[in-house]
N, C-alpha and C. Protein backbone atom coordinates (compact mmCIF):
# COMPACT_ATOMS: atom_id res chain seq x y z
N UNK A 1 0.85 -1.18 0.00
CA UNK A 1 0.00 0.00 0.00
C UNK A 1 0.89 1.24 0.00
N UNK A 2 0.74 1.92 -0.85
CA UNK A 2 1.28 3.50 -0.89
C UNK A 2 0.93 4.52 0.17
N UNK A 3 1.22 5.21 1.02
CA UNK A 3 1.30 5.81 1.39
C UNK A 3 0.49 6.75 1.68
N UNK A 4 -0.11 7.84 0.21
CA UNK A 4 -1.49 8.15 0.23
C UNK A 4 -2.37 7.31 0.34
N UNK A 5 -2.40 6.37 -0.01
CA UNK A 5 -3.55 5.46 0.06
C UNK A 5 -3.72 5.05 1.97
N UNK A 6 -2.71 4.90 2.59
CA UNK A 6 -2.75 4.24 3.91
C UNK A 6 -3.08 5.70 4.54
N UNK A 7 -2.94 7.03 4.26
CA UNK A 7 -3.27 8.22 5.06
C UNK A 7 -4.97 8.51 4.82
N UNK A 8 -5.39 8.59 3.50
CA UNK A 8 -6.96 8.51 2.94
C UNK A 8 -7.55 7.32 4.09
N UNK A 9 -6.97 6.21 3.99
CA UNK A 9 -7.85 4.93 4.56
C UNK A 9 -7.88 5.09 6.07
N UNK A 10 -6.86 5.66 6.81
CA UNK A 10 -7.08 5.57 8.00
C UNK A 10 -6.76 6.87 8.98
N UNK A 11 -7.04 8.04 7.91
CA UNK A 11 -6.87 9.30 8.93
C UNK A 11 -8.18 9.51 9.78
N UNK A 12 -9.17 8.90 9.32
CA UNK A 12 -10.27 9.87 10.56
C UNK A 12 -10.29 8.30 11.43
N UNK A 13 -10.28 7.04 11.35
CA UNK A 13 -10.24 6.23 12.27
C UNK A 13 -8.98 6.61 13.61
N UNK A 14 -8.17 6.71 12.89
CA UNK A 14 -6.72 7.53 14.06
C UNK A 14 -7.52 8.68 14.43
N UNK A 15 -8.03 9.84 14.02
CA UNK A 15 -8.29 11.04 14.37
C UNK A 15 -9.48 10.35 16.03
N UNK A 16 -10.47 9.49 15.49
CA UNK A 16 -10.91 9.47 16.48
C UNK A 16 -10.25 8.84 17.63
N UNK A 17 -9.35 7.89 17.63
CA UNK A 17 -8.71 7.33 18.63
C UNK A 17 -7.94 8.14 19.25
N UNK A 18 -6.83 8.98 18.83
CA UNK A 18 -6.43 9.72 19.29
C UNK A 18 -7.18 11.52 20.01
N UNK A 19 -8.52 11.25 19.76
CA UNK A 19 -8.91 12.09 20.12
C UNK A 19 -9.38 11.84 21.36
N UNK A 20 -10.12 10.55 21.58
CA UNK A 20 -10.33 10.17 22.62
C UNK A 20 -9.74 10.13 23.89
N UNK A 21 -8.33 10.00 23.51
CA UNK A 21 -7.32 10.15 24.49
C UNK A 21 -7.46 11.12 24.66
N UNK A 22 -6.86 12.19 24.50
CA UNK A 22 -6.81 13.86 24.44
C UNK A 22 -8.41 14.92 24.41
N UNK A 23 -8.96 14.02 24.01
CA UNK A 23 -10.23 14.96 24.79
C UNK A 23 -11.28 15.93 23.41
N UNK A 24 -10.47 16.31 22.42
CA UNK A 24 -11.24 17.15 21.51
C UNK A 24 -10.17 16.42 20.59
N UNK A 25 -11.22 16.99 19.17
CA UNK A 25 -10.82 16.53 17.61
C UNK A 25 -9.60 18.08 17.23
N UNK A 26 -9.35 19.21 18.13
CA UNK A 26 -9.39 20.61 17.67
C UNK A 26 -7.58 19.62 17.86
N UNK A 27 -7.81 19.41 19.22
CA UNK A 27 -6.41 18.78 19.82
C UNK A 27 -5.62 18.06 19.27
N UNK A 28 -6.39 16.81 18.75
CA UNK A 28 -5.71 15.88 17.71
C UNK A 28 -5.60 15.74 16.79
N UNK A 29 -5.64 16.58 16.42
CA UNK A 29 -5.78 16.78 14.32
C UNK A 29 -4.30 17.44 14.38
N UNK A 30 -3.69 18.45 14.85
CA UNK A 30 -2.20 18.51 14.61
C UNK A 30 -1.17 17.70 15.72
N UNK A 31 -1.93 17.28 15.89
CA UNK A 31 -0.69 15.79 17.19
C UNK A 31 -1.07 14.58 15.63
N UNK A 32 -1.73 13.95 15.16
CA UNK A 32 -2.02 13.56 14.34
C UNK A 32 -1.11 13.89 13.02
N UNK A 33 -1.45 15.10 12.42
CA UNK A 33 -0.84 15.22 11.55
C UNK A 33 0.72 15.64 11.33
N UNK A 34 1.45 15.63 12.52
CA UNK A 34 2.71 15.52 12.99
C UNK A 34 3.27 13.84 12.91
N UNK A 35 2.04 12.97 13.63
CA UNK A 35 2.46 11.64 13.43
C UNK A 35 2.07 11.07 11.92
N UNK A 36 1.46 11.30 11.18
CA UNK A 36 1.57 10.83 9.66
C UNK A 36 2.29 11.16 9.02
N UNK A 37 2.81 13.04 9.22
CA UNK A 37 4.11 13.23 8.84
C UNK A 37 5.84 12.35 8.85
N UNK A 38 5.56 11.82 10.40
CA UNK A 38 6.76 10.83 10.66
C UNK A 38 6.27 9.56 9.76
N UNK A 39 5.00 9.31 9.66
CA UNK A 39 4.96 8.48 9.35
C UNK A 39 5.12 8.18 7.50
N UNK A 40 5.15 9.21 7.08
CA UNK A 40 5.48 9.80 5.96
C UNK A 40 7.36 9.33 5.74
N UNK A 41 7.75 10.28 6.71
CA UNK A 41 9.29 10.04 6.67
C UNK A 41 9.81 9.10 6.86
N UNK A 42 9.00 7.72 7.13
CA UNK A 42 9.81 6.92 6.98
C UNK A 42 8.87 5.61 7.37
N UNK A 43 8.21 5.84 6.08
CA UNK A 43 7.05 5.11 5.04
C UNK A 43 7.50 3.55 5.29
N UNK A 44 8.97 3.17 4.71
CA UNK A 44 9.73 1.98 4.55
C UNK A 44 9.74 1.21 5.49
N UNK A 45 9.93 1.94 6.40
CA UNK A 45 9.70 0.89 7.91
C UNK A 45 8.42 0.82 8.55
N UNK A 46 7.58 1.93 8.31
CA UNK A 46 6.29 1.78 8.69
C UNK A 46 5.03 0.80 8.29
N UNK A 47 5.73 0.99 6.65
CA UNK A 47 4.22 0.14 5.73
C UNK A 47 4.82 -1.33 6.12
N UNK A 48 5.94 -1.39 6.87
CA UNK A 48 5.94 -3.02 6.92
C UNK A 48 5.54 -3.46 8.65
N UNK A 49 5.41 -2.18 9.19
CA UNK A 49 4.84 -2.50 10.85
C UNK A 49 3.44 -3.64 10.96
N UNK A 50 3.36 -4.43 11.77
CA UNK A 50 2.59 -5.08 11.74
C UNK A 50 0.89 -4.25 11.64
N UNK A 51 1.02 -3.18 12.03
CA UNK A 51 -0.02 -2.16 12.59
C UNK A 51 0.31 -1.17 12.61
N UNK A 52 0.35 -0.48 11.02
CA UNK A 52 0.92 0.53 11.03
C UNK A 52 -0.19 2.05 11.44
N UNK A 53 -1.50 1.53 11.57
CA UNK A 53 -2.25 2.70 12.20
C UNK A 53 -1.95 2.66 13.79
N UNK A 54 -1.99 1.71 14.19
CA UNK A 54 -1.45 1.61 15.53
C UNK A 54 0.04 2.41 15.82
N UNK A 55 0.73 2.33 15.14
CA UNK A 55 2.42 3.25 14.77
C UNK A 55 1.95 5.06 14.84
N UNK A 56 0.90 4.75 14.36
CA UNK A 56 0.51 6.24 14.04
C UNK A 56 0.12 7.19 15.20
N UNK A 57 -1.07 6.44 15.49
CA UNK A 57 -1.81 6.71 16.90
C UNK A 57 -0.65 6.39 18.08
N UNK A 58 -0.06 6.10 17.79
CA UNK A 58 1.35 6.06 19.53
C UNK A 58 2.06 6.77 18.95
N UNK A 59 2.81 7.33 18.12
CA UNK A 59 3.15 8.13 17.28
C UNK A 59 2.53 10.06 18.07
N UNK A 60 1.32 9.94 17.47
CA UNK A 60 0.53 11.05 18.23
C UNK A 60 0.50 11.41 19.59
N UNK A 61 0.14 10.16 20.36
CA UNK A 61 0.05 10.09 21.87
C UNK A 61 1.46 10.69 22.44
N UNK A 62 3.02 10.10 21.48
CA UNK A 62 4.03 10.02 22.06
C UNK A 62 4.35 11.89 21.51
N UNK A 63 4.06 12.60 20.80
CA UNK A 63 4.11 13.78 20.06
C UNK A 63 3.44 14.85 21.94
N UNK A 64 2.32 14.16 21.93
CA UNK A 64 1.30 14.68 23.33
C UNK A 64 2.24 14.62 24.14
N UNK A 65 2.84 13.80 24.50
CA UNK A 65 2.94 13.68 25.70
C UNK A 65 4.17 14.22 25.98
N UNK A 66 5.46 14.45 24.95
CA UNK A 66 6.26 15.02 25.06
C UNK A 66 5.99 17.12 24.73
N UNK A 67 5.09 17.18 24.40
CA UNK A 67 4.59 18.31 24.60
C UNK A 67 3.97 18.95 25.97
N UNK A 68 3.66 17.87 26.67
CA UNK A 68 2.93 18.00 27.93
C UNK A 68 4.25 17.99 29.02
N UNK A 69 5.25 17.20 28.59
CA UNK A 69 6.52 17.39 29.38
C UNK A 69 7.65 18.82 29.42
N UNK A 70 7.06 19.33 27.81
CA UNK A 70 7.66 20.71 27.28
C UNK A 70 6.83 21.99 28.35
N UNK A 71 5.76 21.28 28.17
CA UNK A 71 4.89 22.76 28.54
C UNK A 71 5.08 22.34 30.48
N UNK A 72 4.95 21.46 30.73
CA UNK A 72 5.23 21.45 32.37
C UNK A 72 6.65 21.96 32.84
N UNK A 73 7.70 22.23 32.41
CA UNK A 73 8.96 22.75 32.79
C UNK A 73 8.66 24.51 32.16
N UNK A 74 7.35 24.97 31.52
CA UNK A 74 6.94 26.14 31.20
C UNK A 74 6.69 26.65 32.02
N UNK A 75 5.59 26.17 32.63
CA UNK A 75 4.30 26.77 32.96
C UNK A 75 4.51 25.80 34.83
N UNK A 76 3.50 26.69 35.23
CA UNK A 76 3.70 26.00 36.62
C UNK A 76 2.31 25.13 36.31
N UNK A 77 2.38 23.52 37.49
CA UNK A 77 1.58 22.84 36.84
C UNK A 77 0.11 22.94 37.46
N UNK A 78 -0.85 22.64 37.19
CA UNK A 78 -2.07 23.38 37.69
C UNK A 78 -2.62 22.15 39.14
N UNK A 79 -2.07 21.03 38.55
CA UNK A 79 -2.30 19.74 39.38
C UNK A 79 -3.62 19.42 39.14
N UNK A 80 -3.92 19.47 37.59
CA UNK A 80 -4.94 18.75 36.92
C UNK A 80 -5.10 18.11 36.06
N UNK A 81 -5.12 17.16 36.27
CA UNK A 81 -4.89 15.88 35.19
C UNK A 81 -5.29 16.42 33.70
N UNK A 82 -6.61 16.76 33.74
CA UNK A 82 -7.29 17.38 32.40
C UNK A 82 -7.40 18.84 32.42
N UNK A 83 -6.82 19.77 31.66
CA UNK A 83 -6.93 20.62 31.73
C UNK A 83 -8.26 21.37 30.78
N UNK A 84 -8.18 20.31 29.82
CA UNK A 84 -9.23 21.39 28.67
C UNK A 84 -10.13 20.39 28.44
N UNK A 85 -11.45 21.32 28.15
CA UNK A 85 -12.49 20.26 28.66
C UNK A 85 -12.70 19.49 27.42
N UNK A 86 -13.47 18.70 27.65
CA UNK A 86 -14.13 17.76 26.24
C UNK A 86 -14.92 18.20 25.69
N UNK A 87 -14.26 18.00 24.07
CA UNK A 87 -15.28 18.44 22.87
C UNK A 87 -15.59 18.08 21.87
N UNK A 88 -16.67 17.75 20.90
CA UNK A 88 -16.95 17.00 20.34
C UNK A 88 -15.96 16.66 19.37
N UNK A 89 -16.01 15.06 19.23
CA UNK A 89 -15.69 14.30 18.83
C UNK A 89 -16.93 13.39 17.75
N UNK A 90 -16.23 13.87 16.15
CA UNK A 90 -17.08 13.31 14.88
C UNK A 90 -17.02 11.79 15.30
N UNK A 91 -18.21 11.47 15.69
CA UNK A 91 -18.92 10.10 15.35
C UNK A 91 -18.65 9.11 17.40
N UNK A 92 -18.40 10.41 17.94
CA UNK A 92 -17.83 9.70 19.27
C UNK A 92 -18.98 10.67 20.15
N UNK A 93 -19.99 9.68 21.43
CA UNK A 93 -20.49 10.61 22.52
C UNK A 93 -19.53 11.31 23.40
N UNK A 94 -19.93 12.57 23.78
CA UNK A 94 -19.08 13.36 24.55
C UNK A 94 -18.65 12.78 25.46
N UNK A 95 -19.92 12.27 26.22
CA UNK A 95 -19.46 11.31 27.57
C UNK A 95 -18.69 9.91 27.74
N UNK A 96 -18.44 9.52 26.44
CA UNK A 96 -17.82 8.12 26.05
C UNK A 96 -16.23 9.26 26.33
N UNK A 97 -16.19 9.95 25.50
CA UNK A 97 -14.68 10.52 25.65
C UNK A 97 -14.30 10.71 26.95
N UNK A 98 -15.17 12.18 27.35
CA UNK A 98 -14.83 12.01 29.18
C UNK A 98 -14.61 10.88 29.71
N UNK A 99 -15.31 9.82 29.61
CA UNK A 99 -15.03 8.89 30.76
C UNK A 99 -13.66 8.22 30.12
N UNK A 100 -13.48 7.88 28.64
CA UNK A 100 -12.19 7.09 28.45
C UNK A 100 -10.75 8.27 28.80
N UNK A 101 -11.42 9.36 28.76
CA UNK A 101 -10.43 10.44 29.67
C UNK A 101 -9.74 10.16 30.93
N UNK A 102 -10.65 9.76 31.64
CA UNK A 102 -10.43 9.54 32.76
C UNK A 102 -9.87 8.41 34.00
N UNK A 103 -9.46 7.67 32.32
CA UNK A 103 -9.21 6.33 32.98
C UNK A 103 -7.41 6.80 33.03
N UNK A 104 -7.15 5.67 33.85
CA UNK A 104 -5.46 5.92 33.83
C UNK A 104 -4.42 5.62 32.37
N UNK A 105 -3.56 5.84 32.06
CA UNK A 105 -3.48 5.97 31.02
C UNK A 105 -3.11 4.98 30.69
N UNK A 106 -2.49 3.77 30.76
CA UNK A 106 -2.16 2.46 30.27
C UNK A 106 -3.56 1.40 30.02
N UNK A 107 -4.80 2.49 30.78
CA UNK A 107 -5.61 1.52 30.05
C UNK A 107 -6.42 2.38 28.76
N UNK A 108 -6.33 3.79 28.96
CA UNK A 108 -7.29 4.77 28.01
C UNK A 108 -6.00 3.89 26.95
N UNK A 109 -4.94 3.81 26.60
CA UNK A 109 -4.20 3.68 25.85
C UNK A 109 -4.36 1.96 25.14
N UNK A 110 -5.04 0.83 26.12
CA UNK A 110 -5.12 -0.43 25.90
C UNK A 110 -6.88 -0.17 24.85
N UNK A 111 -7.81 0.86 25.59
CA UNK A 111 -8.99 0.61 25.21
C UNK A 111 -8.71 1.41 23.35
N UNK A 112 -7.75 2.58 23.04
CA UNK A 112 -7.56 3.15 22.08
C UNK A 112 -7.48 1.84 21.02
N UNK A 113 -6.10 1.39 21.69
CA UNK A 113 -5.75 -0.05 20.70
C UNK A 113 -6.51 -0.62 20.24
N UNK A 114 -7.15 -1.40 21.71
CA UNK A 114 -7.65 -2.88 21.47
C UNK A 114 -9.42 -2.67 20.87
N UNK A 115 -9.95 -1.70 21.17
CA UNK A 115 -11.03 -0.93 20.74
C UNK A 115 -11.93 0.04 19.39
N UNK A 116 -10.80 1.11 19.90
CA UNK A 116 -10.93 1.96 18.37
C UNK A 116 -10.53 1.55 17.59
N UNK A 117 -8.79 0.93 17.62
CA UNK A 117 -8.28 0.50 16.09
C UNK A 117 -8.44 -0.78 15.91
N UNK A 118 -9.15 -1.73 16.51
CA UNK A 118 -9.78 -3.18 16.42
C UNK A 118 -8.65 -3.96 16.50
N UNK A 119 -7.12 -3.74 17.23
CA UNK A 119 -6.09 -4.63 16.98
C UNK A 119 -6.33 -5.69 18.36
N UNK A 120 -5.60 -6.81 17.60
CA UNK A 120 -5.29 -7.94 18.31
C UNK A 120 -5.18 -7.89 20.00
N UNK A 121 -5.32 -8.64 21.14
CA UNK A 121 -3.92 -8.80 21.96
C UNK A 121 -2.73 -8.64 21.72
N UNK A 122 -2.28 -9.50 21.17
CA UNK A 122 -0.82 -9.70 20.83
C UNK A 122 -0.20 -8.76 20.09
N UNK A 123 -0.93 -8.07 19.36
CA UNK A 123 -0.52 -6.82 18.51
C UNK A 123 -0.52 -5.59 19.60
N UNK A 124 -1.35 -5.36 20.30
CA UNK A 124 -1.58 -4.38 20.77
C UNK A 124 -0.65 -4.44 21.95
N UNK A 125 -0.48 -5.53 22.30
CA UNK A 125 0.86 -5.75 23.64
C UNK A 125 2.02 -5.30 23.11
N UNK A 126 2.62 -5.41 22.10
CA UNK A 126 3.87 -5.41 21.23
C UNK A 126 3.96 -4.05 21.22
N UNK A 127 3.10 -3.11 20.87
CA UNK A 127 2.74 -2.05 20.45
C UNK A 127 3.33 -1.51 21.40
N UNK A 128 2.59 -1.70 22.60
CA UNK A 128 2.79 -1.07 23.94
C UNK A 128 3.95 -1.45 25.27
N UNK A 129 4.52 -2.74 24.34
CA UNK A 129 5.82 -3.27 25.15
C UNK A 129 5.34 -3.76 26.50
N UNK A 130 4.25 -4.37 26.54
CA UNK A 130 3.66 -5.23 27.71
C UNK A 130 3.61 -6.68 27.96
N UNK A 131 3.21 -7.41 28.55
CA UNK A 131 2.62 -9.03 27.91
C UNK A 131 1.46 -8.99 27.70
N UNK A 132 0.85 -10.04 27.24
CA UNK A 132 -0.73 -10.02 26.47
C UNK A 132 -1.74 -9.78 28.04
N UNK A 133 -1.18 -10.84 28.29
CA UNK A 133 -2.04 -10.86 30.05
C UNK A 133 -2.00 -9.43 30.00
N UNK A 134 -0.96 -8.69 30.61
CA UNK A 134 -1.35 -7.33 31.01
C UNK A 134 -2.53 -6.43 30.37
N UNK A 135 -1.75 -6.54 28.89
CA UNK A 135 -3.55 -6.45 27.68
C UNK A 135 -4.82 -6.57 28.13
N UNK A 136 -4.81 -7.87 28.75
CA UNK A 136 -6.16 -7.67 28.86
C UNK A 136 -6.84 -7.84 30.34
N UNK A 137 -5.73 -7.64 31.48
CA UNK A 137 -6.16 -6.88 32.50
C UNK A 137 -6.76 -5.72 32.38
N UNK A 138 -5.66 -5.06 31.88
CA UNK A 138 -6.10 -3.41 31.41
C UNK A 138 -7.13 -3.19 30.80
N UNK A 139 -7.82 -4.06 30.03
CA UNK A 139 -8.71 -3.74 29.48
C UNK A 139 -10.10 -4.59 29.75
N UNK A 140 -9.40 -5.47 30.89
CA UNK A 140 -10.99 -5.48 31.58
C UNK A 140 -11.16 -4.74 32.76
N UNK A 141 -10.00 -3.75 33.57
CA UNK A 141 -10.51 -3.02 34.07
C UNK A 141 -11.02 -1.94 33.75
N UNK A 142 -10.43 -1.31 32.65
CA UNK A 142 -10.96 -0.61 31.93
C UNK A 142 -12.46 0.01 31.71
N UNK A 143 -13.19 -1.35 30.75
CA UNK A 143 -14.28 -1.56 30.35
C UNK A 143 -14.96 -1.97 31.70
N UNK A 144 -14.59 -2.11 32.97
CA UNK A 144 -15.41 -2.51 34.10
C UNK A 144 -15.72 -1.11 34.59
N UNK A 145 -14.51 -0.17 34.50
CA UNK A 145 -14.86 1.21 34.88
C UNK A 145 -15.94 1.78 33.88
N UNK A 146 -15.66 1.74 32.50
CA UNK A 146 -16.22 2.94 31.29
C UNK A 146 -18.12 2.04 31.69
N UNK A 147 -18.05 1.14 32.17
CA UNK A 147 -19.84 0.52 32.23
C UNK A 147 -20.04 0.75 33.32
N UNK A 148 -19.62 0.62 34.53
CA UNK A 148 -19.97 1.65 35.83
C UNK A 148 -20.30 3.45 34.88
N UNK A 149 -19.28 3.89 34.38
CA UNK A 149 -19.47 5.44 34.30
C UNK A 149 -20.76 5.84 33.19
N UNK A 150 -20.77 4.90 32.08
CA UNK A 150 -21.78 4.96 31.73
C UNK A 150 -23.60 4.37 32.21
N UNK A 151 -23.34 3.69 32.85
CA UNK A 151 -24.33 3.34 34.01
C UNK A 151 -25.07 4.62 34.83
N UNK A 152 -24.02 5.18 35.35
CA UNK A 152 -24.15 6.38 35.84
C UNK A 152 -24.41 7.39 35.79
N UNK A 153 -23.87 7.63 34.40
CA UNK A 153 -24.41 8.71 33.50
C UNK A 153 -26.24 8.10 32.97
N UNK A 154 -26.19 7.31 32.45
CA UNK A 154 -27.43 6.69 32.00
C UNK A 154 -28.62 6.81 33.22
N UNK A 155 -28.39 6.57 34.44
CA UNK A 155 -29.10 6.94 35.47
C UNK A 155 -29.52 8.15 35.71
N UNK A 156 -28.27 9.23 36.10
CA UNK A 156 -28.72 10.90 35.48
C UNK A 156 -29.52 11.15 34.51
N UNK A 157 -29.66 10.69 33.49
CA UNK A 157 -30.41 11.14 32.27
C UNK A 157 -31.81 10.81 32.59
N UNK A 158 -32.16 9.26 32.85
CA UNK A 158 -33.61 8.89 33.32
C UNK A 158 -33.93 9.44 34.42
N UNK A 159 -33.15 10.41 35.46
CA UNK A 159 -34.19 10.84 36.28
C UNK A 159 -34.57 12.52 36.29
């Protein structure tokens, strides 16, 4: 697969995964398009990754998060996990984001994988330099939290 062809096929599936993490689409569309760029630069090793949208989306996350390490030696830190609130997200409920917000990040990061981009265990462990087990601890605590929070939310609404 060429290159354009692998950015057309899987930019808004990444856009939403990585948005999820991060909270708004405003957010991840240039953390995103920084990681297709790399992923651009060096196509050769990528188009042969087992999961190369998965490359992409950690790619992004890893773009975030070293930005979040830039701006904390800036700025004094507020001692809030989330700073900017949640905003819509094309084809995602607001409250699905918040809550996968809010999970700790080795699992918002297992549910991105194993979830949004439909990869494997074993792929998604590799990805993340874990064992599979851990995989899918993480992601049944995960999903034990996001159905409590949506539970909860769902309760608010009916009354």
């Amino acid at each position: 697969m060429e290159f354009a062809e692998f950015y057309e096929a899987n930019w808004e599936r990444c856009l939403r995964a990585v948005a999820a993490v991060v909270g708004s689409q405003d957010q991840a569309e240039p953390l995103l398009a920084e990681a297709f760029a790399r992923a651009w630069a060096s196509w050769r090793k990528v188009s042969r990754h087992q999961a190369p949208q998965a490359w992409v989306v950690r790619t992004a996350l890893n773009v975030s998060a070293s930005w979040w390490r830039r701006s904390k030696r800036e700025l004094a830190f507020s001692g809030s996990q989330h700073t900017a609130p949640v905003q819509e997200v094309v084809g995602m409920d607001p409250a699905v984001i918040r809550a996968v917000r809010d999970l700790p990040a080795r699992q918002r990061e297992v549910v991105v994988l194993r979830v949004l981009l439909d990869l494997d265990t074993k792929t998604t462990a590799r990805q993340l330099g874990v064992a599979p087990g851990t995989v899918m601890v993480h992601l049944s605590r995960a999903l034990a939290t996001l159905r409590r929070e949506m539970a909860h939310i769902t309760t608010e609404v009916d009354q």
